[in-house]
C-alpha atoms as a PDB file:
ATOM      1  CA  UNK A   1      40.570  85.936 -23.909  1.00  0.00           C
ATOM      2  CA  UNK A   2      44.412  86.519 -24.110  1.00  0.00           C
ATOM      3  CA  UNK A   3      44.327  89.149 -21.473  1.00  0.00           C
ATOM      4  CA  UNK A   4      42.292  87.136 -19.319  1.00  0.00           C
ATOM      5  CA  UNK A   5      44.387  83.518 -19.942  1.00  0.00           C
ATOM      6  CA  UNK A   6      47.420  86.395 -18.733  1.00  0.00           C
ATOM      7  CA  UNK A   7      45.643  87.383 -15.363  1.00  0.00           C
ATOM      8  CA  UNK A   8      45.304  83.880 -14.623  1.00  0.00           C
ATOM      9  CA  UNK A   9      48.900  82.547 -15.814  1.00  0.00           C
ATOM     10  CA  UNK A  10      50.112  85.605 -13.276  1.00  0.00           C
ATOM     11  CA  UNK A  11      47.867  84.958 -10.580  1.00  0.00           C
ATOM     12  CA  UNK A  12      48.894  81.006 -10.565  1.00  0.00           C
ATOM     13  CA  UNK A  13      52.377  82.305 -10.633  1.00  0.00           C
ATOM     14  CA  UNK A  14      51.986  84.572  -7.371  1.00  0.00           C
ATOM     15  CA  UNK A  15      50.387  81.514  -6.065  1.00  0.00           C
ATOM     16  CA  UNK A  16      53.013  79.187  -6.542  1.00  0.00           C
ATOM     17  CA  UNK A  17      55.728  81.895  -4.929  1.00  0.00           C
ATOM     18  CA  UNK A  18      53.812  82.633  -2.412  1.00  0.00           C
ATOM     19  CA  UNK A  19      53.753  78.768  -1.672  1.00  0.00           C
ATOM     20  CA  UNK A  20      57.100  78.583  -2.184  1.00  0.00           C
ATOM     21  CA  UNK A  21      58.482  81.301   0.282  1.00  0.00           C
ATOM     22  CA  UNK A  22      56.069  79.773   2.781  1.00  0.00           C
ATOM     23  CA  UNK A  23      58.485  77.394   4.595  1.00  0.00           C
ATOM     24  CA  UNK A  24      61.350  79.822   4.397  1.00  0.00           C
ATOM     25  CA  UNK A  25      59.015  82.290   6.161  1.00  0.00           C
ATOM     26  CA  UNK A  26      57.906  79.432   8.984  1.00  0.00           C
ATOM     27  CA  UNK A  27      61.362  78.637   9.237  1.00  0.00           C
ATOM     28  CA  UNK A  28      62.444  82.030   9.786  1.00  0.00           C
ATOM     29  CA  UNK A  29      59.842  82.907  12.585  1.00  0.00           C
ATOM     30  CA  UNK A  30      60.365  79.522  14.163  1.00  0.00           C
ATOM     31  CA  UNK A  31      64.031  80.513  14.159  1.00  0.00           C
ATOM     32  CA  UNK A  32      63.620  84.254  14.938  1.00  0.00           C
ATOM     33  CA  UNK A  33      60.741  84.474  17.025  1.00  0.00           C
ATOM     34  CA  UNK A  34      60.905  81.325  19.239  1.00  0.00           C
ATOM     35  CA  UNK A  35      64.754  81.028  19.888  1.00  0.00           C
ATOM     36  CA  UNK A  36      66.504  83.730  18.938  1.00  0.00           C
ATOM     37  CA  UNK A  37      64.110  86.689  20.055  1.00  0.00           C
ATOM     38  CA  UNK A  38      63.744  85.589  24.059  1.00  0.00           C
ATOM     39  CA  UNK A  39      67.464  85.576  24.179  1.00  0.00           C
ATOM     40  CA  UNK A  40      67.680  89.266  21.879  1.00  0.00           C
ATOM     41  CA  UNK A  41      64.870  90.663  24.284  1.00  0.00           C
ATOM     42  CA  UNK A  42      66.860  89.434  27.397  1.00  0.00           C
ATOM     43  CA  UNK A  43      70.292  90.864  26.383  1.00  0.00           C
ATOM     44  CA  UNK A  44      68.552  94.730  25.533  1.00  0.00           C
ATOM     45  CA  UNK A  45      66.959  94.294  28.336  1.00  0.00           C
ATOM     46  CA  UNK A  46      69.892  93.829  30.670  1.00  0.00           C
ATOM     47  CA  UNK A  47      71.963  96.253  28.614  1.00  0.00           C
ATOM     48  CA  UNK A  48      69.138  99.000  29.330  1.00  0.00           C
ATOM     49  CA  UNK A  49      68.919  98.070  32.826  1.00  0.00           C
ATOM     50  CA  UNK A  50      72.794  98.473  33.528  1.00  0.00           C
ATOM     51  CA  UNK A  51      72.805 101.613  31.917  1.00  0.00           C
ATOM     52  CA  UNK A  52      70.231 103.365  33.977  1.00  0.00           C
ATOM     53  CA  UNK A  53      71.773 101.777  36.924  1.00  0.00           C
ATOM     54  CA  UNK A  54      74.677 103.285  36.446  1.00  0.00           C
ATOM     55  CA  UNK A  55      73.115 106.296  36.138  1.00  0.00           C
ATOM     56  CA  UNK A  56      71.609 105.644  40.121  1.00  0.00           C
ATOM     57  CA  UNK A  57      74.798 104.787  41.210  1.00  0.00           C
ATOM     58  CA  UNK A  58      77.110 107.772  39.645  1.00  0.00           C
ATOM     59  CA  UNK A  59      74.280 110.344  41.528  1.00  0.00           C
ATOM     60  CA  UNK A  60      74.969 108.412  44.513  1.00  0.00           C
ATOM     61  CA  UNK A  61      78.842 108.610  44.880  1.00  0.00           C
ATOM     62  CA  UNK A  62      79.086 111.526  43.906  1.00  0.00           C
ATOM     63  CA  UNK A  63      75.543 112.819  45.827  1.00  0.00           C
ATOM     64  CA  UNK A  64      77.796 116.535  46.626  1.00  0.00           C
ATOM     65  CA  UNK A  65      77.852 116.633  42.654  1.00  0.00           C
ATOM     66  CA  UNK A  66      73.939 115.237  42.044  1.00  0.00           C
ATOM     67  CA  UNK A  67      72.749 118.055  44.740  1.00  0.00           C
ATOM     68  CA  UNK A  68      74.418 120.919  43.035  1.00  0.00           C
ATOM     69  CA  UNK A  69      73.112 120.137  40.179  1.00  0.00           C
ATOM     70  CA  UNK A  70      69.488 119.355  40.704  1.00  0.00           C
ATOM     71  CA  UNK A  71      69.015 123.081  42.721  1.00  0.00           C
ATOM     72  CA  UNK A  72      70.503 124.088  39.576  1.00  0.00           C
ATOM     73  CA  UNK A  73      68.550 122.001  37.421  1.00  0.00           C
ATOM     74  CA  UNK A  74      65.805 120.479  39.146  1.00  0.00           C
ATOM     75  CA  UNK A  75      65.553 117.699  37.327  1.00  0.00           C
ATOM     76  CA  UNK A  76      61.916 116.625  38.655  1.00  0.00           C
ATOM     77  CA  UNK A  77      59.424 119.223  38.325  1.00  0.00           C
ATOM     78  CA  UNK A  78      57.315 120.367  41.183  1.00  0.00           C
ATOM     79  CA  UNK A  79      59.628 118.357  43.745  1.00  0.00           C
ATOM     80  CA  UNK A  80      62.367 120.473  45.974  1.00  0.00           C
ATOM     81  CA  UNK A  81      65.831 119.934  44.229  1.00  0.00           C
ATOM     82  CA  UNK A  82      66.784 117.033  47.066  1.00  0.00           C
ATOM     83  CA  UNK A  83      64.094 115.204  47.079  1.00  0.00           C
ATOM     84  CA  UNK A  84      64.190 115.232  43.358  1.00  0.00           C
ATOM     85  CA  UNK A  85      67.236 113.946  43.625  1.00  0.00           C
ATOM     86  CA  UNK A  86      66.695 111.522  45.678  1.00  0.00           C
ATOM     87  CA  UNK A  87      63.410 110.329  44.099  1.00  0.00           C
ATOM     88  CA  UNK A  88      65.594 109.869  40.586  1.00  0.00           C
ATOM     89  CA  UNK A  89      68.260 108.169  42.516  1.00  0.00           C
ATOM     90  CA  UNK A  90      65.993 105.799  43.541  1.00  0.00           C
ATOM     91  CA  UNK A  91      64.107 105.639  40.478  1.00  0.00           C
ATOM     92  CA  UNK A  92      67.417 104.697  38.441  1.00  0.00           C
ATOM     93  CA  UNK A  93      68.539 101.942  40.686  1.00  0.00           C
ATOM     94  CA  UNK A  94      65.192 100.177  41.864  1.00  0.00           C
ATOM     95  CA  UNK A  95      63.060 100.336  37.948  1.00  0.00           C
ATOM     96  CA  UNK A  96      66.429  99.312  36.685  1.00  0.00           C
ATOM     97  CA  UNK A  97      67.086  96.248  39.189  1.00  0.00           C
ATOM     98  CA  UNK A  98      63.344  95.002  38.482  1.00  0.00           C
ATOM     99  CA  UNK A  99      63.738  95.874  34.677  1.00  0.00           C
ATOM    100  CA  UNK A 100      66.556  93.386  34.588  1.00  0.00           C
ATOM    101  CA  UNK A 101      64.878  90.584  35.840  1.00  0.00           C
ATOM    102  CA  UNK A 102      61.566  91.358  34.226  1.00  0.00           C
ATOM    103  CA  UNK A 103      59.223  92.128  37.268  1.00  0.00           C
ATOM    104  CA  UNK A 104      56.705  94.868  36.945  1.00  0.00           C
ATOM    105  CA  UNK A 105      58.530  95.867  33.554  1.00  0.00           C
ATOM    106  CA  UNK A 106      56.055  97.938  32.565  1.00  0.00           C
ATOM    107  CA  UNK A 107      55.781  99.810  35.749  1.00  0.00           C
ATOM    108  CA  UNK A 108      59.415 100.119  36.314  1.00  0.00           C
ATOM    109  CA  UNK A 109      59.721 100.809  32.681  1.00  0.00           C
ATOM    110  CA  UNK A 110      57.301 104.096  32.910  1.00  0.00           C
ATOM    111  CA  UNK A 111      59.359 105.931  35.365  1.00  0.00           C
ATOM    112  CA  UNK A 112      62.833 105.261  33.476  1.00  0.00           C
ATOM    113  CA  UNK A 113      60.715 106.187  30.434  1.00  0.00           C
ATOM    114  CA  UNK A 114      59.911 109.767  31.632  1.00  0.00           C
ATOM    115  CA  UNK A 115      63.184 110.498  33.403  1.00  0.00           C
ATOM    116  CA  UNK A 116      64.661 110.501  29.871  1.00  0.00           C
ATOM    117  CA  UNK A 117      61.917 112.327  28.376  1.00  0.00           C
ATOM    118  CA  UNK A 118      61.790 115.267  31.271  1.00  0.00           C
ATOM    119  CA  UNK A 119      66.188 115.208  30.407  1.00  0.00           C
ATOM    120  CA  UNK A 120      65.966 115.325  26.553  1.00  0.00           C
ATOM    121  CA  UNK A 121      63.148 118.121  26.608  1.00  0.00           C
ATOM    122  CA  UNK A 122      63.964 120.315  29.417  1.00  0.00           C
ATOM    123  CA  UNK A 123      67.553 119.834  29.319  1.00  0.00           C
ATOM    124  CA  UNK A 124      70.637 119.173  27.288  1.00  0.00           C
ATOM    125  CA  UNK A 125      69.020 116.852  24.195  1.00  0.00           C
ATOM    126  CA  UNK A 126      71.541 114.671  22.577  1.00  0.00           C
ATOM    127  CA  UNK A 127      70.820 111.496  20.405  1.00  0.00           C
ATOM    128  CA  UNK A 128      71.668 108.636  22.193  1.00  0.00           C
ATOM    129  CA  UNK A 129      68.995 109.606  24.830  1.00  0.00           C
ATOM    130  CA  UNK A 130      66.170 109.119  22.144  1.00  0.00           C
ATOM    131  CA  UNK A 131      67.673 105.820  21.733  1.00  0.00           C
ATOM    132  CA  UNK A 132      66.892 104.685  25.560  1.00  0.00           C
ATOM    133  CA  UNK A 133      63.107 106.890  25.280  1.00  0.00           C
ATOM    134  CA  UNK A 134      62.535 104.100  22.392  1.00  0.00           C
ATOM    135  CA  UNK A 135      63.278 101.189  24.328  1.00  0.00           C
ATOM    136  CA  UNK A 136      61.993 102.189  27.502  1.00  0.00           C
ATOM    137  CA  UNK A 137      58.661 103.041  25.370  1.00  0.00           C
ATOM    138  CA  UNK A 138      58.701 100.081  24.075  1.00  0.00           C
ATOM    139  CA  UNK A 139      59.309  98.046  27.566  1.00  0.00           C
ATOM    140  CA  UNK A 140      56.451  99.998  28.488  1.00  0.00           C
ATOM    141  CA  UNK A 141      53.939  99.034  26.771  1.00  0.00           C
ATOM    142  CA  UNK A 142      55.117  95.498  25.442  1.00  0.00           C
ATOM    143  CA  UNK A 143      56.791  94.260  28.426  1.00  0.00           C
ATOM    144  CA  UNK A 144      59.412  91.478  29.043  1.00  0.00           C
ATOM    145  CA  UNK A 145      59.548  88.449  27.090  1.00  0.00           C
ATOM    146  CA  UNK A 146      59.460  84.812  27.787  1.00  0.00           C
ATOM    147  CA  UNK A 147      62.718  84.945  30.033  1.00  0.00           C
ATOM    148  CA  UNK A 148      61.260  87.248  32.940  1.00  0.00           C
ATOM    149  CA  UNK A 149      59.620  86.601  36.276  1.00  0.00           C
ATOM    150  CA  UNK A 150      56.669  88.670  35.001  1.00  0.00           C
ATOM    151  CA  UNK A 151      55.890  85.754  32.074  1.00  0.00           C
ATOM    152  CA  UNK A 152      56.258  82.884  35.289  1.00  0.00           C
ATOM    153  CA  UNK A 153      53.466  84.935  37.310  1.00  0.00           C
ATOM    154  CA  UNK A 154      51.342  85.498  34.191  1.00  0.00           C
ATOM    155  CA  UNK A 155      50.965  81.781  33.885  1.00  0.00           C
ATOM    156  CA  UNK A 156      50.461  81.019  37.546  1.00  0.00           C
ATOM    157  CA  UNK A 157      48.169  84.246  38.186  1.00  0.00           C
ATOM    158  CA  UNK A 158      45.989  83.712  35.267  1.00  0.00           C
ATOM    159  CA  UNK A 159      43.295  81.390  36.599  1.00  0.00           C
ATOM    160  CA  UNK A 160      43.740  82.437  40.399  1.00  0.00           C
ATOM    161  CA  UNK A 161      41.576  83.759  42.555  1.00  0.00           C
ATOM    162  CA  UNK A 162      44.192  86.394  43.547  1.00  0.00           C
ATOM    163  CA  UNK A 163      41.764  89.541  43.604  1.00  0.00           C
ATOM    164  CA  UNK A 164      42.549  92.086  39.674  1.00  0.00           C
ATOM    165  CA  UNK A 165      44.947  89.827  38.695  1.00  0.00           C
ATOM    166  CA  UNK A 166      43.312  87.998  35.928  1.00  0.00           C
ATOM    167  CA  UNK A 167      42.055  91.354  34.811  1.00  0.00           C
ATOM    168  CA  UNK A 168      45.634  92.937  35.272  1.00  0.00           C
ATOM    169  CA  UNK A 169      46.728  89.883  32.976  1.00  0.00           C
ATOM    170  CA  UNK A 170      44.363  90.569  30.220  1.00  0.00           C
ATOM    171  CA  UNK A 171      45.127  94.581  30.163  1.00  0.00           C
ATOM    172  CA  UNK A 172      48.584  93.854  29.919  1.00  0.00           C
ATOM    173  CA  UNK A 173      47.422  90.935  27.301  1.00  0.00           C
ATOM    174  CA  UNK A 174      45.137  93.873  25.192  1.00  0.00           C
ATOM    175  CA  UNK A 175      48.210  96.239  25.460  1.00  0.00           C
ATOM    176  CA  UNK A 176      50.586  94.108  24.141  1.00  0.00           C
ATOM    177  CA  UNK A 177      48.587  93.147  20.736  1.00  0.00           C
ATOM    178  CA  UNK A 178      47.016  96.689  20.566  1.00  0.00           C
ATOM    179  CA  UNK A 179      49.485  99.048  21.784  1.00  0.00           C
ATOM    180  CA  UNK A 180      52.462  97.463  20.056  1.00  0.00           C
ATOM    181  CA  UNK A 181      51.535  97.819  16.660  1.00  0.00           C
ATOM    182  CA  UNK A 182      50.848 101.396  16.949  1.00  0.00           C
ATOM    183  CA  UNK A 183      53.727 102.341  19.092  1.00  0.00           C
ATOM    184  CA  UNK A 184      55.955 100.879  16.173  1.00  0.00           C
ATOM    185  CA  UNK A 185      53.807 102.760  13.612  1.00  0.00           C
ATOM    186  CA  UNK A 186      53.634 106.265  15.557  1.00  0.00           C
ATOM    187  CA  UNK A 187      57.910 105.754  15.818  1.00  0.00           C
ATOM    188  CA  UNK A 188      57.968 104.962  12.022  1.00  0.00           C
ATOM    189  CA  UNK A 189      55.643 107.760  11.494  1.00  0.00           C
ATOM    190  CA  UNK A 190      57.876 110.002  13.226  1.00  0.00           C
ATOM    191  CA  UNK A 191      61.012 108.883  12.116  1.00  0.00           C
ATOM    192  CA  UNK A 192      60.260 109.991   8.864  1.00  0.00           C
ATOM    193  CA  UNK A 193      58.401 112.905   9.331  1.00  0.00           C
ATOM    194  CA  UNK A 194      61.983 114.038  11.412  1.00  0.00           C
ATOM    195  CA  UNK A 195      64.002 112.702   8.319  1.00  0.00           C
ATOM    196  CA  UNK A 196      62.325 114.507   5.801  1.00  0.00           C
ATOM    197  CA  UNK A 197      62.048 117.434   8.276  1.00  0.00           C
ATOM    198  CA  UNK A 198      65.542 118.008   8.799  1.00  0.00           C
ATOM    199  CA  UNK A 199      66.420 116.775   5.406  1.00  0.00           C
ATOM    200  CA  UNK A 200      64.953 119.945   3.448  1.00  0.00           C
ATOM    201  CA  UNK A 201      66.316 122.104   6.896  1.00  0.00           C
ATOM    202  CA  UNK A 202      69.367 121.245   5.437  1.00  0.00           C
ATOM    203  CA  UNK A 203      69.218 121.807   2.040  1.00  0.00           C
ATOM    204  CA  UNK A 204      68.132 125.388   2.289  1.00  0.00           C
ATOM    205  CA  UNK A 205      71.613 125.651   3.989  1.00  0.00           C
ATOM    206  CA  UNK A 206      73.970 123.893   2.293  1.00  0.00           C
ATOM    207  CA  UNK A 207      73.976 123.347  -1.602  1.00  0.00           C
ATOM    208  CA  UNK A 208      76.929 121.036  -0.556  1.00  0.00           C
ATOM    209  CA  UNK A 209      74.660 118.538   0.806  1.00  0.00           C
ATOM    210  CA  UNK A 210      72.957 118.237  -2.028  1.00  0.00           C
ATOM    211  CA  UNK A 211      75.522 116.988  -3.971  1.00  0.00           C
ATOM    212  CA  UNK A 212      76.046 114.148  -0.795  1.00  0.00           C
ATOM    213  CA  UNK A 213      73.192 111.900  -0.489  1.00  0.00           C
ATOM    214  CA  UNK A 214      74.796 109.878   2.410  1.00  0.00           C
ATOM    215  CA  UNK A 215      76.198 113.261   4.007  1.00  0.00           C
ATOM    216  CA  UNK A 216      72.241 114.567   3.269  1.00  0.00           C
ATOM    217  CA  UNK A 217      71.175 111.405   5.137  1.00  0.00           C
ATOM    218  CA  UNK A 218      73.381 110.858   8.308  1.00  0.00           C
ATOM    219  CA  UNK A 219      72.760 115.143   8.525  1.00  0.00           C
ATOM    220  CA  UNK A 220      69.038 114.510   8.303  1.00  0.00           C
ATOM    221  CA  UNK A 221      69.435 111.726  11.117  1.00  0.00           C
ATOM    222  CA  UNK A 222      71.335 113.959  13.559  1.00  0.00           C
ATOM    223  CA  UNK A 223      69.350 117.261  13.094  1.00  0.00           C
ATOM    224  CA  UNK A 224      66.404 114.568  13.516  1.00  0.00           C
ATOM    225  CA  UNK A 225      66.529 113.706  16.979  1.00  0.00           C
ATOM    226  CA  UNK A 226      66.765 117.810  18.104  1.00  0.00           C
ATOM    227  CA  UNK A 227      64.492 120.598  18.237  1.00  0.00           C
ATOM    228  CA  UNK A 228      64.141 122.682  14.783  1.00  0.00           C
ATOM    229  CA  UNK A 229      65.821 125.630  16.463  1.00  0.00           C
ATOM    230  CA  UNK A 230      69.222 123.604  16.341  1.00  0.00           C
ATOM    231  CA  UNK A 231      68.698 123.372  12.769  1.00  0.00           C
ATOM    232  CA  UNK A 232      68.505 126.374  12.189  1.00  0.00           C
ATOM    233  CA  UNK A 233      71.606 127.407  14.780  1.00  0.00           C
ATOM    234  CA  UNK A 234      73.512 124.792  12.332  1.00  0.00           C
ATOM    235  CA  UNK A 235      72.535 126.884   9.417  1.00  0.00           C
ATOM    236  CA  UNK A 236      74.085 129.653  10.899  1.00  0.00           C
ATOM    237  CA  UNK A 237      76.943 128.291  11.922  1.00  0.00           C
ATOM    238  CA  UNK A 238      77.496 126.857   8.193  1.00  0.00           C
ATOM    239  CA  UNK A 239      77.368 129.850   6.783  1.00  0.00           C
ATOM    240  CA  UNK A 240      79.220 131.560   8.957  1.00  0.00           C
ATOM    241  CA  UNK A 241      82.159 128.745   8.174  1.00  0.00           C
END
């Protein structure tokens, strides 16, 4: 009888928390998700966009430079090295321009998304880059938010008789609630994984690190976002030192 009375006294407890919080959790998603988050999702979205346009317009004042380097490095596989160049050219300027004003942001997302990818994993990989892969992944398959020309079409184009664009509308509605999720769990996932990863690389090297769990952790984030041989070139190099 006692243990039971205590399963109930904790349960009613729980219940009257849970009640509680409720309101501060309303507020905060009322708050967060319906005026603060548009305005968030604009500003990353404009930051990301200037970025890669910059990118477009440094290859095209200085196209002498861009050439030179893409028959070096093509940077577009199975293109010639100027029309690769070119092609990303474009690519940077155009996807950008409509990623900034949220029109076709997934489409001009997906381009932007595997420029960066082809550049961290065929070329020189640094961190920041994973950085941009994220949020052009994530413009990919969740699109712009509620301050975007694509979410003024998606009301106007919903009921039209425009022909595939209701069904274009619901794919991009089914992507958005499906694909989100796991694109946030597969990056968790991986994050980890890439933590713990480098995190025992590194201990194996250093004993010093061991005795540093920040050091341990900002190492484990670095050696993360690279390819295991450059842990184990920073092994060498640490012993060598």
């Amino acid at each position: 009888m006692q243990t039971q009375f205590a399963g109930n006294h904790k349960s009613s407890f729980l219940a009257k928390v849970t009640a509680a919080t409720r309101p501060i959790q309303k507020l905060w998603t009322s708050l967060f998700g319906g005026i603060a988050w548009p305005y968030i999702e604009l500003a990353i979205r404009l930051w990301i966009a200037r970025l890669y346009c910059s990118f477009g317009f440094m290859q095209m004042l200085h196209w002498e430079t861009t050439l030179a380097v893409a028959s070096q490095e093509n940077p577009i596989p199975f293109f010639a090295p100027h029309s690769a160049a070119c092609l990303s050219t474009i690519i940077y300027i155009v996807c950008a321009a409509l990623l900034s004003i949220g029109f076709m942001t997934r489409y001009a997302a997906l381009p932007l998304l595997l420029l960066s990818l082809i550049t961290q994993l065929r070329y020189t990989p640094f961190d920041t880059q994973l950085f941009w892969i994220a949020l052009a992944g994530w413009f990919a398959i969740y699109g712009a938010g509620p301050i975007s020309v694509d979410n003024l079409l998606r009301r106007g184009l919903n009921d039209s008789a425009v022909p595939l664009a209701p069904r274009i509308i619901d794919f991009s509605k089914l992507l958005r609630r499906y694909g989100t999720p796991l694109y946030i769990s597969f990056f968790r996932v991986w994050l980890g994984i890439a933590l713990l990863t480098a995190a025992f690389s590194r201990s194996f090297c250093s004993r010093n690190l061991l005795n540093c769990p920040l050091e341990l952790f900002w190492a484990g984030l670095k050696s993360a976002t690279s390819p295991p041989a450059r842990c184990a070139g920073d092994c060498v190099n640490h012993q060598a030192k």
